[in-house]
C-alpha atoms as a PDB file:
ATOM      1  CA  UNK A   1     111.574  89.259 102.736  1.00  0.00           C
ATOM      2  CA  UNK A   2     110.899  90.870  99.871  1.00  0.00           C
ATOM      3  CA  UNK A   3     113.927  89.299  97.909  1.00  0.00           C
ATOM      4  CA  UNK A   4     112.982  85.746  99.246  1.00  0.00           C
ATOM      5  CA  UNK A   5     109.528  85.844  98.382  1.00  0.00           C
ATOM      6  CA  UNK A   6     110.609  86.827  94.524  1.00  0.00           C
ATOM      7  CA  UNK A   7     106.916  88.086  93.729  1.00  0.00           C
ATOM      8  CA  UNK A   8     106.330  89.914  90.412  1.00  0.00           C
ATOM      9  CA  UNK A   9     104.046  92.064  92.582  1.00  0.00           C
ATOM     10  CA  UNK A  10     106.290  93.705  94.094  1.00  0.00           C
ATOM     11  CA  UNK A  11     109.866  92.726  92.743  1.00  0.00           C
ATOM     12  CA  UNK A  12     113.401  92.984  94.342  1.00  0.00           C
ATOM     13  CA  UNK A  13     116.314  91.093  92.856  1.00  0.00           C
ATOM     14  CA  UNK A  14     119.257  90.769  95.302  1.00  0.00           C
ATOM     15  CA  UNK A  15     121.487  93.707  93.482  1.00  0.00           C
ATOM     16  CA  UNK A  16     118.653  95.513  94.842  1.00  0.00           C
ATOM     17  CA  UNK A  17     118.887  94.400  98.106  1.00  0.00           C
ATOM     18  CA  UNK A  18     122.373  94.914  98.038  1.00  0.00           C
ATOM     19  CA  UNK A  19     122.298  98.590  96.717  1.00  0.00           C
ATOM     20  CA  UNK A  20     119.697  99.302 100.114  1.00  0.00           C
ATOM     21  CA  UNK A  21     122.000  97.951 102.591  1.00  0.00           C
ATOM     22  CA  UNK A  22     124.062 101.168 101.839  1.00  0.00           C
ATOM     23  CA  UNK A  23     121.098 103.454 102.680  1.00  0.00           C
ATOM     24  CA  UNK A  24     122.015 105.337  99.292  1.00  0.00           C
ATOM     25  CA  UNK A  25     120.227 102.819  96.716  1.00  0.00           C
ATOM     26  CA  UNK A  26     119.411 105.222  93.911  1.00  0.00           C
ATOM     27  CA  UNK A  27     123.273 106.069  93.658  1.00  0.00           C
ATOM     28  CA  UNK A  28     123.607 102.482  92.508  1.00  0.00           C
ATOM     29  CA  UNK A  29     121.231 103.026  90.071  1.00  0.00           C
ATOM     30  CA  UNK A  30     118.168 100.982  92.425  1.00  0.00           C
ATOM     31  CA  UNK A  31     115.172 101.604  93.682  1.00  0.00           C
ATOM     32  CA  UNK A  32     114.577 102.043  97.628  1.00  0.00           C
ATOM     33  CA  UNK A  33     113.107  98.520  98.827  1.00  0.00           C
ATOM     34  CA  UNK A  34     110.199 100.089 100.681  1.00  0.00           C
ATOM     35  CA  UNK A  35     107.790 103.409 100.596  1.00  0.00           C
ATOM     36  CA  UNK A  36     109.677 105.036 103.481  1.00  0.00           C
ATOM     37  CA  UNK A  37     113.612 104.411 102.680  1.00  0.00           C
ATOM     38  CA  UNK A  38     113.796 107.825 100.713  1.00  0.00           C
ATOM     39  CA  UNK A  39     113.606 109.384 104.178  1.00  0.00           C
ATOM     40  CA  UNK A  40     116.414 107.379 105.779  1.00  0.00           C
ATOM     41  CA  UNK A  41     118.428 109.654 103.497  1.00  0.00           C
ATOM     42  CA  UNK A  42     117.490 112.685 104.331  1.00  0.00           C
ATOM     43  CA  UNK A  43     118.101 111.812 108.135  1.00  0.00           C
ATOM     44  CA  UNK A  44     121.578 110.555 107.426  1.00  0.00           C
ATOM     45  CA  UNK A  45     122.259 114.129 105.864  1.00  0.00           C
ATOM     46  CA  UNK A  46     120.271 115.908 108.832  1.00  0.00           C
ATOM     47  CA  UNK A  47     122.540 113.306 110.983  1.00  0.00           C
ATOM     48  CA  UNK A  48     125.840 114.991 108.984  1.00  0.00           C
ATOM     49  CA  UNK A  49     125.205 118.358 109.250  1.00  0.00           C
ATOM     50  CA  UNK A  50     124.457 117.817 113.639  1.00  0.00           C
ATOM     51  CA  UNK A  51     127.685 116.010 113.804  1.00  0.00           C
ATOM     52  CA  UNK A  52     129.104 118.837 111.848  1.00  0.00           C
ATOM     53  CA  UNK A  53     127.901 121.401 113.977  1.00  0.00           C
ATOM     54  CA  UNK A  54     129.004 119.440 117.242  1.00  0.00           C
ATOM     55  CA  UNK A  55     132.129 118.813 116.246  1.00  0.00           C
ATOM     56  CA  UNK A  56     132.618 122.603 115.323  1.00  0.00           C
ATOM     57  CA  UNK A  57     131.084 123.552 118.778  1.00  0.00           C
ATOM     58  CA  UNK A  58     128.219 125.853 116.589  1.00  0.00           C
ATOM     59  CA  UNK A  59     125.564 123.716 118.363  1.00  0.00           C
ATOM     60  CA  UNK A  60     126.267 124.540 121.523  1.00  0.00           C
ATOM     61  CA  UNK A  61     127.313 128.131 121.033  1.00  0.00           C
ATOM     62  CA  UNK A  62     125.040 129.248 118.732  1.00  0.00           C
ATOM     63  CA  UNK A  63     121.781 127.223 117.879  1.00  0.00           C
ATOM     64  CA  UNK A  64     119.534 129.211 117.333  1.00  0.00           C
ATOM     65  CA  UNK A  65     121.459 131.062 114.714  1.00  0.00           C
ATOM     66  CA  UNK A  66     122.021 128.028 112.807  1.00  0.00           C
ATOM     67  CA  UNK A  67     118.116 127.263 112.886  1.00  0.00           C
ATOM     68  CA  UNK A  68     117.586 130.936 111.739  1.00  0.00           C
ATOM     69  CA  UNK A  69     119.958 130.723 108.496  1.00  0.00           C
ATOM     70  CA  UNK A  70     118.095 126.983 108.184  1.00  0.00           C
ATOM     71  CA  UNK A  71     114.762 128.143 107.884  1.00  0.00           C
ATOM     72  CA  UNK A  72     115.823 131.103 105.782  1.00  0.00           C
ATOM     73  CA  UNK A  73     117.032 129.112 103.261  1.00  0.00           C
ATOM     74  CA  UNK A  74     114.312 126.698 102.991  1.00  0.00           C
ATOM     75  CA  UNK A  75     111.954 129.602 102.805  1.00  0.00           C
ATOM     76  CA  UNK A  76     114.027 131.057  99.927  1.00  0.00           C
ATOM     77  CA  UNK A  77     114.413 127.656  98.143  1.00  0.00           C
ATOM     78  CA  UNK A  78     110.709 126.184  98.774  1.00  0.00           C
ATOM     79  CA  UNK A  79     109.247 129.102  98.167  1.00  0.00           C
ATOM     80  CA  UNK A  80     111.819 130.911  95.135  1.00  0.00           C
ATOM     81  CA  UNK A  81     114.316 129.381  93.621  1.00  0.00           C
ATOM     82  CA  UNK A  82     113.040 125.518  93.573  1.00  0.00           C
ATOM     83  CA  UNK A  83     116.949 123.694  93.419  1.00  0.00           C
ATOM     84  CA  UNK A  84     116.797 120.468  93.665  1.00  0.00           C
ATOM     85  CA  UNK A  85     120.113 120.147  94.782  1.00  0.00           C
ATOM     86  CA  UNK A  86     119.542 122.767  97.982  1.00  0.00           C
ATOM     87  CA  UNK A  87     116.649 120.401  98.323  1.00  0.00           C
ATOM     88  CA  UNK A  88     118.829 117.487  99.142  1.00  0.00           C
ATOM     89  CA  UNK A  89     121.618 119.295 100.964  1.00  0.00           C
ATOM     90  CA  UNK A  90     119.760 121.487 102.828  1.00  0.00           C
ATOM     91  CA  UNK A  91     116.659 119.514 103.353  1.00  0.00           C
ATOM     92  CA  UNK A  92     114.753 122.411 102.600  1.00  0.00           C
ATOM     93  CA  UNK A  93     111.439 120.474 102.135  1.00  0.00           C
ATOM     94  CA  UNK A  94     111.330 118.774 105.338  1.00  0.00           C
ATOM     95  CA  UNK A  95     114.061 121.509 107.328  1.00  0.00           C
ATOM     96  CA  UNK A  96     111.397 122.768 109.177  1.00  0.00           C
ATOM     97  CA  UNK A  97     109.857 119.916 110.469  1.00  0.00           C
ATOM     98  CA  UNK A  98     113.905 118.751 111.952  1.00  0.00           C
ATOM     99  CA  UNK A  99     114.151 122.542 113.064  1.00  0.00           C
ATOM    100  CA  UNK A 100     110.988 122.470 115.205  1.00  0.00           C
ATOM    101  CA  UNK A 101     111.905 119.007 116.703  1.00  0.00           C
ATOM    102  CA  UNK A 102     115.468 120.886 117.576  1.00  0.00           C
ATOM    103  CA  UNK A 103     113.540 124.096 118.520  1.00  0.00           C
ATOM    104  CA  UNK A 104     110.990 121.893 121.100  1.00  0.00           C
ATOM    105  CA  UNK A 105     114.269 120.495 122.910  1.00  0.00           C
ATOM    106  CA  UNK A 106     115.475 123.374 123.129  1.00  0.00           C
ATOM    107  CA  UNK A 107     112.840 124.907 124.987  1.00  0.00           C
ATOM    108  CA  UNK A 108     112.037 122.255 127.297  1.00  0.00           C
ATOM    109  CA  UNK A 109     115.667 122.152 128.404  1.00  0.00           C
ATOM    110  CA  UNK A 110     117.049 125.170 128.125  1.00  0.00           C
ATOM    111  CA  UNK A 111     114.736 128.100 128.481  1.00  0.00           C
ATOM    112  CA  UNK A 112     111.406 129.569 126.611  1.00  0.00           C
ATOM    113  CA  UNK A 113     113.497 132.939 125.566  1.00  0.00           C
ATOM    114  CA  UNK A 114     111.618 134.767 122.585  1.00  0.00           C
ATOM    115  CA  UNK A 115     113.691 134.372 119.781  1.00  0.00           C
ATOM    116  CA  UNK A 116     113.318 130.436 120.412  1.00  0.00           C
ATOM    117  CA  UNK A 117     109.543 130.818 120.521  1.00  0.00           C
ATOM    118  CA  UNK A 118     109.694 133.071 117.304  1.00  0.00           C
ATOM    119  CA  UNK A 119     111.608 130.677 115.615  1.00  0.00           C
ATOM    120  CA  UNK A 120     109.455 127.718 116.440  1.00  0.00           C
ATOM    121  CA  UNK A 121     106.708 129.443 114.959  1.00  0.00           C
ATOM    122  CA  UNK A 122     108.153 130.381 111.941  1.00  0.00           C
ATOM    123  CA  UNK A 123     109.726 126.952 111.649  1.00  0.00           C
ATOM    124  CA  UNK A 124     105.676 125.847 111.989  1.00  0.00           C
ATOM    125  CA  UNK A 125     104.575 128.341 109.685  1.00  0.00           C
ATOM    126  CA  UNK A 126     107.145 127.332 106.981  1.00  0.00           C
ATOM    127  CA  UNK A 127     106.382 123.697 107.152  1.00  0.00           C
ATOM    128  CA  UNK A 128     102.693 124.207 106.537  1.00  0.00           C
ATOM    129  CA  UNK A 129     104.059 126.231 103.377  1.00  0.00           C
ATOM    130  CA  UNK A 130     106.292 123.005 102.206  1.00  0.00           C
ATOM    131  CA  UNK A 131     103.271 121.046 102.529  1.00  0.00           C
ATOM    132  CA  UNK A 132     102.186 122.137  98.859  1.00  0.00           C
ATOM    133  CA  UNK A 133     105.300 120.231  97.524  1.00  0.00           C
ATOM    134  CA  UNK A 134     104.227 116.786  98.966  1.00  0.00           C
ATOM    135  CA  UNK A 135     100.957 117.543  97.656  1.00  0.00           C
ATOM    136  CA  UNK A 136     102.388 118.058  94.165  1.00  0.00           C
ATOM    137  CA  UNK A 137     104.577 114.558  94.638  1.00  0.00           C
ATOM    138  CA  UNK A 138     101.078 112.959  95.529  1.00  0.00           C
ATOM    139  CA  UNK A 139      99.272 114.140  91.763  1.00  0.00           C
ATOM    140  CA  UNK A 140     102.290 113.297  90.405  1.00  0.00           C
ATOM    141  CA  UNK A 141     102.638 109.345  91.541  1.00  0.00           C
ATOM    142  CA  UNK A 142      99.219 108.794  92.511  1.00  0.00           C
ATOM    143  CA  UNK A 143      96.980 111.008  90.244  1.00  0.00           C
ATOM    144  CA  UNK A 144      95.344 111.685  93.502  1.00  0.00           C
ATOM    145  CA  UNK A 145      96.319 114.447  96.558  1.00  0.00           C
ATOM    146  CA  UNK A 146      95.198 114.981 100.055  1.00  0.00           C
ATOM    147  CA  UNK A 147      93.454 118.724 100.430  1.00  0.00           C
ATOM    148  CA  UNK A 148      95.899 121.540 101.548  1.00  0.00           C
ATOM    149  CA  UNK A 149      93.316 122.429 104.361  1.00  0.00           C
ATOM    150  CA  UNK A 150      93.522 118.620 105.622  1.00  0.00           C
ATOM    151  CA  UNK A 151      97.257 118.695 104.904  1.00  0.00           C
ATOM    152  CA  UNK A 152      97.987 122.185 107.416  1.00  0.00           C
ATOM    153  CA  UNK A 153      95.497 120.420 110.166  1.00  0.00           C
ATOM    154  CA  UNK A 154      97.508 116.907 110.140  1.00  0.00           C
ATOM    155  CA  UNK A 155     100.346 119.075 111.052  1.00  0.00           C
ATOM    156  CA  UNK A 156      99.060 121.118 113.067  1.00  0.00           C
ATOM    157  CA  UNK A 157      97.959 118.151 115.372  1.00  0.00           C
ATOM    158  CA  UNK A 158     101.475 116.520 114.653  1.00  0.00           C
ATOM    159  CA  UNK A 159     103.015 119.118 116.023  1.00  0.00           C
ATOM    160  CA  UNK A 160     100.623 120.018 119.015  1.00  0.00           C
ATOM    161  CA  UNK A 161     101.209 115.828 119.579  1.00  0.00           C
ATOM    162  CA  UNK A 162     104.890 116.610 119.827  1.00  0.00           C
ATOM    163  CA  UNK A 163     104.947 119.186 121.643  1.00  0.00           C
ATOM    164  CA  UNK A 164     102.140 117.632 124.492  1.00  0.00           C
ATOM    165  CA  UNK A 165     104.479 114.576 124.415  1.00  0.00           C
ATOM    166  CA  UNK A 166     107.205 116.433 126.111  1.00  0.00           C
ATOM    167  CA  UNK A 167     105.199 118.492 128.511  1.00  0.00           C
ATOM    168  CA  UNK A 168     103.073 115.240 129.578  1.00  0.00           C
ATOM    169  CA  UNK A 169     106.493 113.197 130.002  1.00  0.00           C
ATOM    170  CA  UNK A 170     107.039 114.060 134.028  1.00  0.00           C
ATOM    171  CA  UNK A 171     103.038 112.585 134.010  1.00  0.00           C
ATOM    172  CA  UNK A 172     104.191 108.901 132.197  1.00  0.00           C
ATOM    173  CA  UNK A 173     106.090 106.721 134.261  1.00  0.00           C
ATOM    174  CA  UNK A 174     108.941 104.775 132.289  1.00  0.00           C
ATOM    175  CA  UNK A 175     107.790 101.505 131.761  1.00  0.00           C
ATOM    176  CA  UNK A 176     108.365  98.723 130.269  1.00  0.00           C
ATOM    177  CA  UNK A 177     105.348  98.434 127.826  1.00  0.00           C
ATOM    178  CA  UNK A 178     106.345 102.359 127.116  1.00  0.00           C
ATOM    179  CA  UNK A 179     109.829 101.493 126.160  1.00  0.00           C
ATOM    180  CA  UNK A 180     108.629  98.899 124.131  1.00  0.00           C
ATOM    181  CA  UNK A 181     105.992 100.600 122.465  1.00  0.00           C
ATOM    182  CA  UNK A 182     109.124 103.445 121.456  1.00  0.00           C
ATOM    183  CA  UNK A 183     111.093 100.273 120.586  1.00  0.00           C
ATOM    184  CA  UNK A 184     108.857  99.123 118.277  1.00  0.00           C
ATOM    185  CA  UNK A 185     108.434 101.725 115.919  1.00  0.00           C
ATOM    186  CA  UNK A 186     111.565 102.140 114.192  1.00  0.00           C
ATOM    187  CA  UNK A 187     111.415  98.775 113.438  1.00  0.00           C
ATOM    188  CA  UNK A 188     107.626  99.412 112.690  1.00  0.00           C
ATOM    189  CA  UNK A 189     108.210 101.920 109.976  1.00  0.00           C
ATOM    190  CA  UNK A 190     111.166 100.246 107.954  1.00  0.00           C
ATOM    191  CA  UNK A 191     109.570  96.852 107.588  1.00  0.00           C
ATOM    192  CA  UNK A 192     105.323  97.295 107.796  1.00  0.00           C
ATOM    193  CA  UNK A 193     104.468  98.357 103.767  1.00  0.00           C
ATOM    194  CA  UNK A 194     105.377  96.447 101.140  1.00  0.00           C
ATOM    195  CA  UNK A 195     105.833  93.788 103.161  1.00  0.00           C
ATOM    196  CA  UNK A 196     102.352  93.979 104.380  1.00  0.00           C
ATOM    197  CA  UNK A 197     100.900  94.535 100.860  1.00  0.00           C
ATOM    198  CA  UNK A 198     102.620  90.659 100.322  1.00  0.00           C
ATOM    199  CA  UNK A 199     101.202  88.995 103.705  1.00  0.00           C
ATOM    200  CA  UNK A 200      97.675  90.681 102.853  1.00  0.00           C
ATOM    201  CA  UNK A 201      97.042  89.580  99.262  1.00  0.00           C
ATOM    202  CA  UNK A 202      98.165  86.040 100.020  1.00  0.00           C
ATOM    203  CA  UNK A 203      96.047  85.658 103.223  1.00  0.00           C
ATOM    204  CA  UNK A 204      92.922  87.243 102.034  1.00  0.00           C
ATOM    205  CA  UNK A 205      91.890  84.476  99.835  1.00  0.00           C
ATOM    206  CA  UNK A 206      92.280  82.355 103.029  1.00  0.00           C
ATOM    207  CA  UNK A 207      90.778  84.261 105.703  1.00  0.00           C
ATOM    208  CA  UNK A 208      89.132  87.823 104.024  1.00  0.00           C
ATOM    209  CA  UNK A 209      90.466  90.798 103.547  1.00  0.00           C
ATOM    210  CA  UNK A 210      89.898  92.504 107.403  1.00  0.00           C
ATOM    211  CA  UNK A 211      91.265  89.132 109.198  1.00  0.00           C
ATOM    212  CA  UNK A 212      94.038  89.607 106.913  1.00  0.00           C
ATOM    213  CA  UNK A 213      94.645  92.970 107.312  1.00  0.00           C
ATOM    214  CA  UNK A 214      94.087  92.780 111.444  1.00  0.00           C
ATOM    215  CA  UNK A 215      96.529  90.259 110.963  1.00  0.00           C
ATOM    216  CA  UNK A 216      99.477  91.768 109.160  1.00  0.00           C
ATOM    217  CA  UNK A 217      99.561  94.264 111.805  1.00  0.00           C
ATOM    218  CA  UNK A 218      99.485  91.941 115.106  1.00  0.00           C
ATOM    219  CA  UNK A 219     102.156  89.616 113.192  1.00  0.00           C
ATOM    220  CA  UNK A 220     104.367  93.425 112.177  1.00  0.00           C
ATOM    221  CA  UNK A 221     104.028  94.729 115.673  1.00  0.00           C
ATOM    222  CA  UNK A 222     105.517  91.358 116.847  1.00  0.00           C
ATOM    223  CA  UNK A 223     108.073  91.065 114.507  1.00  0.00           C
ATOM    224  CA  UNK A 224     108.770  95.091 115.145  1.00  0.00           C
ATOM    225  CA  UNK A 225     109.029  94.188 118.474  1.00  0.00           C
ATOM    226  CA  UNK A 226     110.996  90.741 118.523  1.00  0.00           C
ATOM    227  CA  UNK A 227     113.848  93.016 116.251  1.00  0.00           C
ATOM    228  CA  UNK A 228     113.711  95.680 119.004  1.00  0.00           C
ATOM    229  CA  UNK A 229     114.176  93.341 121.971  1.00  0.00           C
ATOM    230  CA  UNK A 230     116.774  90.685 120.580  1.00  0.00           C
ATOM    231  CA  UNK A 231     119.049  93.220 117.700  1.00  0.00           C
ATOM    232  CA  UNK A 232     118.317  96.324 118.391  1.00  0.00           C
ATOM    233  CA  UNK A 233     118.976  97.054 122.591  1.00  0.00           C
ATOM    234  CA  UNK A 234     121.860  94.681 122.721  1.00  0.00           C
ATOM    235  CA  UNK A 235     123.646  96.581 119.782  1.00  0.00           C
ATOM    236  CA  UNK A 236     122.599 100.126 121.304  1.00  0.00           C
ATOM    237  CA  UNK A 237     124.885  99.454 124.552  1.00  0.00           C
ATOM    238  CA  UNK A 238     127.966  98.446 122.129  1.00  0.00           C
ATOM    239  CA  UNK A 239     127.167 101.408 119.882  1.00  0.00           C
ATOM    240  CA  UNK A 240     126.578 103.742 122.686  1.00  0.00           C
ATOM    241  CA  UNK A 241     129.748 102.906 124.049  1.00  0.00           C
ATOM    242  CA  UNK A 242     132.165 102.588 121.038  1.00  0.00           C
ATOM    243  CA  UNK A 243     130.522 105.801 119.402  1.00  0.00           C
ATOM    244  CA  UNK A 244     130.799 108.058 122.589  1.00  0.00           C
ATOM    245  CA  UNK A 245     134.188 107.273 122.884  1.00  0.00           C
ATOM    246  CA  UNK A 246     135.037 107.990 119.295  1.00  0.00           C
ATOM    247  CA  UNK A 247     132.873 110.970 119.495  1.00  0.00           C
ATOM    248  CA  UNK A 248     134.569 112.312 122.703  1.00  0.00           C
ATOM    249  CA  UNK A 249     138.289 111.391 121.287  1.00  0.00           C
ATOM    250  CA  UNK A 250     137.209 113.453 117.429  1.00  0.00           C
ATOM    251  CA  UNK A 251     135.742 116.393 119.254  1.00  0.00           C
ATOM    252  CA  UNK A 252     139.562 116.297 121.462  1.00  0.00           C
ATOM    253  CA  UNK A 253     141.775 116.522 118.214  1.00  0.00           C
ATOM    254  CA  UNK A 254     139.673 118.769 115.779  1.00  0.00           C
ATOM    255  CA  UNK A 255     139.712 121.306 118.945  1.00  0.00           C
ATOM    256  CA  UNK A 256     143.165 121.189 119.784  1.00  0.00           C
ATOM    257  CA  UNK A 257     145.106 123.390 118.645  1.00  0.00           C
ATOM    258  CA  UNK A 258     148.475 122.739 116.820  1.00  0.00           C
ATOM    259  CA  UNK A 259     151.660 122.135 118.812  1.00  0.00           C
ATOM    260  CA  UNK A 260     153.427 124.308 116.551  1.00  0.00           C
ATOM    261  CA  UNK A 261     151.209 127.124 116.774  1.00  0.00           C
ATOM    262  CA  UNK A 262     152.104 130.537 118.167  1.00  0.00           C
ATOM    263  CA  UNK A 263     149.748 132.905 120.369  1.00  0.00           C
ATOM    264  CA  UNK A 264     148.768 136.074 118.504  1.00  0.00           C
ATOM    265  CA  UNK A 265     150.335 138.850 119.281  1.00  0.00           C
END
């Protein structure tokens, strides 16, 4: 959209748009296309390092000893050393906020053992710590930072929200306006910003700013919504399928041992 429109707003030449289909844009020397494609990249590495420990069996066997040497070293880098690098590797910045997520599935299906709860505190308790390095990103671009005390409440409720969401979900009834409303915001988050910052400034000297605005987000929601219903559940069957087998046949070779190989003695 961005592309086609060609505003000098908010520009995007088609090398640009090329360079974001890989997901890795600023290795190609581009900017991301929108406000929130920087964190596609840190899920694709938080995506590695799961299949990683899958593959490896570590998840299964020992998960909360992974999450343990995780939170250590964000602690250590976040709070110590600083590395960018270990930033992007590691994820330290934004570690424990994947850690708790991991931590909270955990628990709900598996068991509420101490160590567990200790860790999801800690991973809490770290993450409120991180907090002052967003804050520092926010001077930096926007001259302009939310409060630290406003910052540790937002995830405090964030994480309460999360954690209420899976308790509560025996008490909500699959439906189909709650799967769509789940559909929707993937979509939702990739497409709504800049995007909206183009439908609002032309429509506002039509209809006002507030019709506008109401506007851009009935017309994203739809739009969020029409991708999730017509691209997005058709491809997750064929994805589902294809990747589970491929999954399935990996985690078969990379565990079987050699043909060659000899017991120890």
């Amino acid at each position: 959209v961005l592309t086609l429109a060609g505003t000098p707003l908010l520009p995007a030449p088609f090398s640009q748009y090329v360079a974001n289909l890989s997901m890795f844009a600023p290795a190609f020397g581009q900017p991301f296309m929108d406000g929130v494609y920087w964190s596609i990249v840190l899920e694709l590495v938080f995506y590695g390092w799961i299949t990683l420990a899958l593959f490896t069996g570590l998840f299964q066997k020992r998960k909360l000893e992974l999450i343990f040497i995780w939170l250590a070293i964000s602690a250590l880098n976040e709070f110590f050393i600083g590395s960018g690098g270990a930033r992007l590797l590691f994820l330290t910045e934004f570690g424990p906020f994947f850690a708790a997520g991991v931590l909270v599935h955990h628990i709900h299906s598996h068991d509420r053992s101490v160590p567990a709860l200790l860790l999801l505190a800690a991973a809490f308790l770290i993450s409120c710590g991180t907090l002052s390095v967003t804050q520092r990103w926010m001077l930096g671009h926007y001259g302009i930072a939310v409060s630290s005390a406003n910052l540790v409440l937002a995830n405090a409720v964030m994480h309460a929200a999360l954690i209420g969401a899976v308790l509560l979900r025996h008490r909500v009834r699959a439906s189909a306006l709650t799967l769509a409303l789940g559909g929707l915001t993937y979509p939702l988050y990739l497409l709504h910003q800049e995007i909206g910052y183009l439908a609002i400034n032309a429509a506002t000297p039509i209809v006002g700013k507030w019709i506008a605005a109401l506007g851009c987000v009935v017309l994203m929601l739809f739009i969020s919504w029409a991708i999730w219903r017509t691209c997005e559940r058709p491809v997750q069957r064929l994805l589902r399928f294809w990747l589970g087998r491929a999954v399935d046949a990996g985690r078969t070779r990379f565990r079987r041992p050699s043909a060659g190989a000899q017991p120890a003695e």
